[in-house]
C-alpha atoms as a PDB file:
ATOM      1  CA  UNK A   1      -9.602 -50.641  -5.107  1.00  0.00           C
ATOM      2  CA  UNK A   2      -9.840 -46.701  -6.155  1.00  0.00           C
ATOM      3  CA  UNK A   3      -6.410 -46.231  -4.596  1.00  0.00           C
ATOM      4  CA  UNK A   4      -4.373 -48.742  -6.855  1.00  0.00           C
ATOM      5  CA  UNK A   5      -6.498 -47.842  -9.912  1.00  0.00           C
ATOM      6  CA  UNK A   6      -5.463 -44.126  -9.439  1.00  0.00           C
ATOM      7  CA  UNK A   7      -1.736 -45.774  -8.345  1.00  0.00           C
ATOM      8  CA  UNK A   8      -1.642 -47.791 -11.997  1.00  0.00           C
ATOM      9  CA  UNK A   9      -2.781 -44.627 -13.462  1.00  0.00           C
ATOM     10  CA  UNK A  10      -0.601 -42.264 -12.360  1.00  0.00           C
ATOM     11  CA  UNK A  11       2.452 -44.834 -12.771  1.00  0.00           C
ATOM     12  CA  UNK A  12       1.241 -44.708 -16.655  1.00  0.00           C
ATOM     13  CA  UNK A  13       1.156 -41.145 -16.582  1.00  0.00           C
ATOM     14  CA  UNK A  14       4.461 -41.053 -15.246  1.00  0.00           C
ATOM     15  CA  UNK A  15       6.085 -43.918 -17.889  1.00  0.00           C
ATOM     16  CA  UNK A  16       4.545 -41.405 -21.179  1.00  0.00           C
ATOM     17  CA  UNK A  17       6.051 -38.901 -19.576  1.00  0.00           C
ATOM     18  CA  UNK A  18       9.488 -40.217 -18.631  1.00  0.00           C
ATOM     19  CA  UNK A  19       9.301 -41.379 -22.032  1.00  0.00           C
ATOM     20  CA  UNK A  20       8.357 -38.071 -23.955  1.00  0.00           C
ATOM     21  CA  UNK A  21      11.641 -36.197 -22.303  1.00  0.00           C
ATOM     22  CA  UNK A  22      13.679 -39.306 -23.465  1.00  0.00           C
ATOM     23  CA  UNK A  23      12.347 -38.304 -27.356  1.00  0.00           C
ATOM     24  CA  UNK A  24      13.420 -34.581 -26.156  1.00  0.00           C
ATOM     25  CA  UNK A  25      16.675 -35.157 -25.010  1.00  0.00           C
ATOM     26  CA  UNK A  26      17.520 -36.684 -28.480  1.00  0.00           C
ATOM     27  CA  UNK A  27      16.692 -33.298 -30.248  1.00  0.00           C
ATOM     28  CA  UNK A  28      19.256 -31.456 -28.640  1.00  0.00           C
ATOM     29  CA  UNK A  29      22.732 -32.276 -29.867  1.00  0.00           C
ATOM     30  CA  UNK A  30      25.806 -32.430 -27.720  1.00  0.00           C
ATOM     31  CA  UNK A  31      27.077 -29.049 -29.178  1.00  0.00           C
ATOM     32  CA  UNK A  32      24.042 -27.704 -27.631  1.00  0.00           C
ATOM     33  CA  UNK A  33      24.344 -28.895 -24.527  1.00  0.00           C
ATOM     34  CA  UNK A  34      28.050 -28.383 -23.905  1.00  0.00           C
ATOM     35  CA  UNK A  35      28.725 -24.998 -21.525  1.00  0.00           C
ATOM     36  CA  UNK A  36      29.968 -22.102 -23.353  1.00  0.00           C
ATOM     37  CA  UNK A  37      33.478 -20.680 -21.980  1.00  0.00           C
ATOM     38  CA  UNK A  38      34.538 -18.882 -25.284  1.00  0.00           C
ATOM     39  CA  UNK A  39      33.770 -14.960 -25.023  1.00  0.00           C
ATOM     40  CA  UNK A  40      30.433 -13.637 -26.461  1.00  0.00           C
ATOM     41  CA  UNK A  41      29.881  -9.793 -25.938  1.00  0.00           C
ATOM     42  CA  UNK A  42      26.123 -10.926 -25.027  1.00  0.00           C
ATOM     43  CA  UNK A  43      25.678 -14.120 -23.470  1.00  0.00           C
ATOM     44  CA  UNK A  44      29.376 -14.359 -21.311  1.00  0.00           C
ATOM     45  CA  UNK A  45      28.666 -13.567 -17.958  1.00  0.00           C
ATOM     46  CA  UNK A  46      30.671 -10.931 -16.169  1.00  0.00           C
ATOM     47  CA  UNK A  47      32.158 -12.093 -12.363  1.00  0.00           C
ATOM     48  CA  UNK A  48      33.273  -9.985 -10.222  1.00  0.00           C
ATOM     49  CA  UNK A  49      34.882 -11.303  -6.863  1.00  0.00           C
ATOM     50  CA  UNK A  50      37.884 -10.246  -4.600  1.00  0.00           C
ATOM     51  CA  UNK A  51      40.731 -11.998  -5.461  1.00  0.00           C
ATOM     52  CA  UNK A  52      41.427 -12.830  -1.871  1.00  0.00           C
ATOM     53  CA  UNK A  53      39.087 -13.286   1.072  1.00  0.00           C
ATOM     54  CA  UNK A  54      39.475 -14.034   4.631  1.00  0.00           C
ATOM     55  CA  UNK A  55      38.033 -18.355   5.679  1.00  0.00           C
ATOM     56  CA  UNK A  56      34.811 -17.968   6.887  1.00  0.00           C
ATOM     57  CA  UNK A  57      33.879 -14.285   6.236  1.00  0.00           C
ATOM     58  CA  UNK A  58      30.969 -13.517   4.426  1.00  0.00           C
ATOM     59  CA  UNK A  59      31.802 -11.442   0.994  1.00  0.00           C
ATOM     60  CA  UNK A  60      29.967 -10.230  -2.409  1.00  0.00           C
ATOM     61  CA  UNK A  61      30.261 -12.088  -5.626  1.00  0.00           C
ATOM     62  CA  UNK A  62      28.402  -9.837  -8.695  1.00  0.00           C
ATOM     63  CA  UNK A  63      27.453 -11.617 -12.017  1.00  0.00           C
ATOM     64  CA  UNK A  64      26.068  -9.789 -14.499  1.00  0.00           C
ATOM     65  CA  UNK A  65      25.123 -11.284 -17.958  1.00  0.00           C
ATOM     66  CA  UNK A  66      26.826  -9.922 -21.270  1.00  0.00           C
ATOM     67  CA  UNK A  67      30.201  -9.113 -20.582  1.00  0.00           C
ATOM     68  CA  UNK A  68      30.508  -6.301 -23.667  1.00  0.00           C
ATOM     69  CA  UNK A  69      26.923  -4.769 -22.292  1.00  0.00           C
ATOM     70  CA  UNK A  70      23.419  -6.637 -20.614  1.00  0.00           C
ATOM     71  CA  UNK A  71      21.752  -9.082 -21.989  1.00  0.00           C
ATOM     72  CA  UNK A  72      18.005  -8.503 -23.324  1.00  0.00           C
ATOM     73  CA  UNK A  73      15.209  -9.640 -20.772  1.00  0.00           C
ATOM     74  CA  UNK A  74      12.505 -10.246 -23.484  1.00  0.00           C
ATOM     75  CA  UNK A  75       9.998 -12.506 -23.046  1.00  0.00           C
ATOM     76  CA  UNK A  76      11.400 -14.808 -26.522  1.00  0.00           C
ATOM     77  CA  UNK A  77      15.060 -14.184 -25.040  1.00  0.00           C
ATOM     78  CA  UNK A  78      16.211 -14.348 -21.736  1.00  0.00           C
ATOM     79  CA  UNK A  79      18.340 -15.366 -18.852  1.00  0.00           C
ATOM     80  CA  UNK A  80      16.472 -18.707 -17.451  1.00  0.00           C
ATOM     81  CA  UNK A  81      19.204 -18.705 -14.002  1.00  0.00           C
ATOM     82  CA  UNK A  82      22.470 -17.697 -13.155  1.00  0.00           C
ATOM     83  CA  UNK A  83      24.268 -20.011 -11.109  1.00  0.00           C
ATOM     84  CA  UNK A  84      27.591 -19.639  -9.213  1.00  0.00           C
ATOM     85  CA  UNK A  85      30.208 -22.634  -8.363  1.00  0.00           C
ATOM     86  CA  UNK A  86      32.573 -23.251  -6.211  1.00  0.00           C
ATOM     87  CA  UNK A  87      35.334 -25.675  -8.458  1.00  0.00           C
ATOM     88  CA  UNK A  88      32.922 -27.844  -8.975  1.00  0.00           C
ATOM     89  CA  UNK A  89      30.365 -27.459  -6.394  1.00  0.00           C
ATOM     90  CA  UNK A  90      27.143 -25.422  -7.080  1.00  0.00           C
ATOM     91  CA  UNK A  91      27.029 -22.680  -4.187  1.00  0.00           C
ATOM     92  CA  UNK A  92      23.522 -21.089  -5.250  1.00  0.00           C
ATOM     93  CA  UNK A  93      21.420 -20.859  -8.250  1.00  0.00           C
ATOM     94  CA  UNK A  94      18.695 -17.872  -9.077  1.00  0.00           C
ATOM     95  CA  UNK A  95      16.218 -18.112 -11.255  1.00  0.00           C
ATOM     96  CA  UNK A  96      15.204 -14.787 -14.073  1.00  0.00           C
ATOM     97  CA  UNK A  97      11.583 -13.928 -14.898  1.00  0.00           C
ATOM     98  CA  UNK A  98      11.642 -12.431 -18.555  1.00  0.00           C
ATOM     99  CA  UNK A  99      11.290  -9.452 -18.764  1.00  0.00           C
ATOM    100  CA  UNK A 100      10.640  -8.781 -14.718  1.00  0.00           C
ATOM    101  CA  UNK A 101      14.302  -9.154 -13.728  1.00  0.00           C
ATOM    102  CA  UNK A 102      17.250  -7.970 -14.941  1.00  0.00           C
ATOM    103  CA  UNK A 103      19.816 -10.309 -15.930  1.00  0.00           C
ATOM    104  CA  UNK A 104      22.372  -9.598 -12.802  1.00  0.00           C
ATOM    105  CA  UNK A 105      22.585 -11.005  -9.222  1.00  0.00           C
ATOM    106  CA  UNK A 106      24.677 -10.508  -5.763  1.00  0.00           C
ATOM    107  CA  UNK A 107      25.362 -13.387  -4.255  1.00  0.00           C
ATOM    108  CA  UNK A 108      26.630 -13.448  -0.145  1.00  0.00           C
ATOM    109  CA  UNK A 109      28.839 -16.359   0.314  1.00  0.00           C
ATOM    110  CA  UNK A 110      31.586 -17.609   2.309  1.00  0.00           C
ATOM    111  CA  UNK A 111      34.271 -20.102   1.575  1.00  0.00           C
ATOM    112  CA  UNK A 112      37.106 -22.429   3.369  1.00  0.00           C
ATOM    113  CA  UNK A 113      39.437 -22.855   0.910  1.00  0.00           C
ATOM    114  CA  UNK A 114      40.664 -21.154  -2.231  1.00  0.00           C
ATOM    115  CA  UNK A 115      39.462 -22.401  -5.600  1.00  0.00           C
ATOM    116  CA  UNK A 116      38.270 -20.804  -8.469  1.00  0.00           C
ATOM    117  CA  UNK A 117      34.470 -19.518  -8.712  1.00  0.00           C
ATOM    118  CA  UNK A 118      32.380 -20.311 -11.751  1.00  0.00           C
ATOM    119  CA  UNK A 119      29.497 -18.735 -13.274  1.00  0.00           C
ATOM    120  CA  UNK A 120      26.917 -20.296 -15.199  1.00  0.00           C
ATOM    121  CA  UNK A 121      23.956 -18.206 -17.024  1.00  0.00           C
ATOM    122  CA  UNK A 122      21.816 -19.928 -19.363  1.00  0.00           C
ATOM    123  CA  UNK A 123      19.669 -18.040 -21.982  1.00  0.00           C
ATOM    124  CA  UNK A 124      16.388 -19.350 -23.618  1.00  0.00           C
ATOM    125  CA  UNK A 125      18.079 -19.979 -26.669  1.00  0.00           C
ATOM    126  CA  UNK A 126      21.299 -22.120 -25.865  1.00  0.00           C
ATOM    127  CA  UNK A 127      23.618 -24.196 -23.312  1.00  0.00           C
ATOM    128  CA  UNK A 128      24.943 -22.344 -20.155  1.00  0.00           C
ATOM    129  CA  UNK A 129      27.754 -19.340 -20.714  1.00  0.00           C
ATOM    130  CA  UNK A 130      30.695 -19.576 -18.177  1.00  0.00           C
ATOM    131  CA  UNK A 131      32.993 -17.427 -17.022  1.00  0.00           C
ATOM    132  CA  UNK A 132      35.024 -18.263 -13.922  1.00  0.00           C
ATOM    133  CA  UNK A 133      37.798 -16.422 -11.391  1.00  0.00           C
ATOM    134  CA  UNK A 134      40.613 -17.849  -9.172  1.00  0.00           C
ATOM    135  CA  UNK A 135      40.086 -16.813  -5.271  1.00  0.00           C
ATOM    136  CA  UNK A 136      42.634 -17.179  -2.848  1.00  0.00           C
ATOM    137  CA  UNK A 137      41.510 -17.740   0.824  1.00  0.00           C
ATOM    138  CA  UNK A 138      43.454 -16.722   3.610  1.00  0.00           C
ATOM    139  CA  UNK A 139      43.668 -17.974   7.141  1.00  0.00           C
END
């Protein structure tokens, strides 16, 4: 009997809460939401790549965040993650501590085929920033 009490309960639990982030979600407008690709000295991230690489070898992708100089790592305004695509397939995601980490990242990847890489950092304050770069990969 305790286990589908504590069942029922925690299915109510989960029903407020599934419908508390429904009454979020409508605060945020679809302006807000949409990704940023226009340039902002602060929030653009910066991508640096080769323009070529070889299929299959491993290689450095840099993002740093603030493309006219870093962004602040304050505790009211930071980087939340920076995230780096593939077209449209998320390669790896890392999440910023305010004010512990710096608002820049390495990433070691390897690809298959060319494409164009996309990064994605989202501050406190707004939707993600994006700034992306065509790769060419060779045989």
């Amino acid at each position: 009997m305790t286990s589908i009490r504590s069942a029922a309960a925690f299915a109510a639990m989960a029903a407020c809460s599934l419908a508390a982030s429904a009454g979020q979600d409508e605060q945020f407008t679809p302006e807000f939401r949409e990704i940023h690709s226009s340039f902002d000295a602060k929030h653009t991230p910066k991508l640096s790549a080769p323009g070529s690489v070889k299929r299959g070898e491993w290689f450095d992708v840099s993002v740093s965040v603030g493309a006219g100089g870093e962004h602040p790592s304050l505790s009211e305004h930071h980087v939340r993650y920076i995230a780096l695509y593939k077209d449209t397939a998320e390669i790896a995601r890392v999440y910023l501590h305010p004010v512990f980490s710096a608002p820049r990242v390495t990433f070691t990847i390897a690809l298959d085929e060319s494409g164009t890489l996309r990064a994605l950092a989202e501050p406190t304050h707004s939707a993600a920033w994006e700034a992306s770069q065509k790769i060419t990969v060779k045989p």
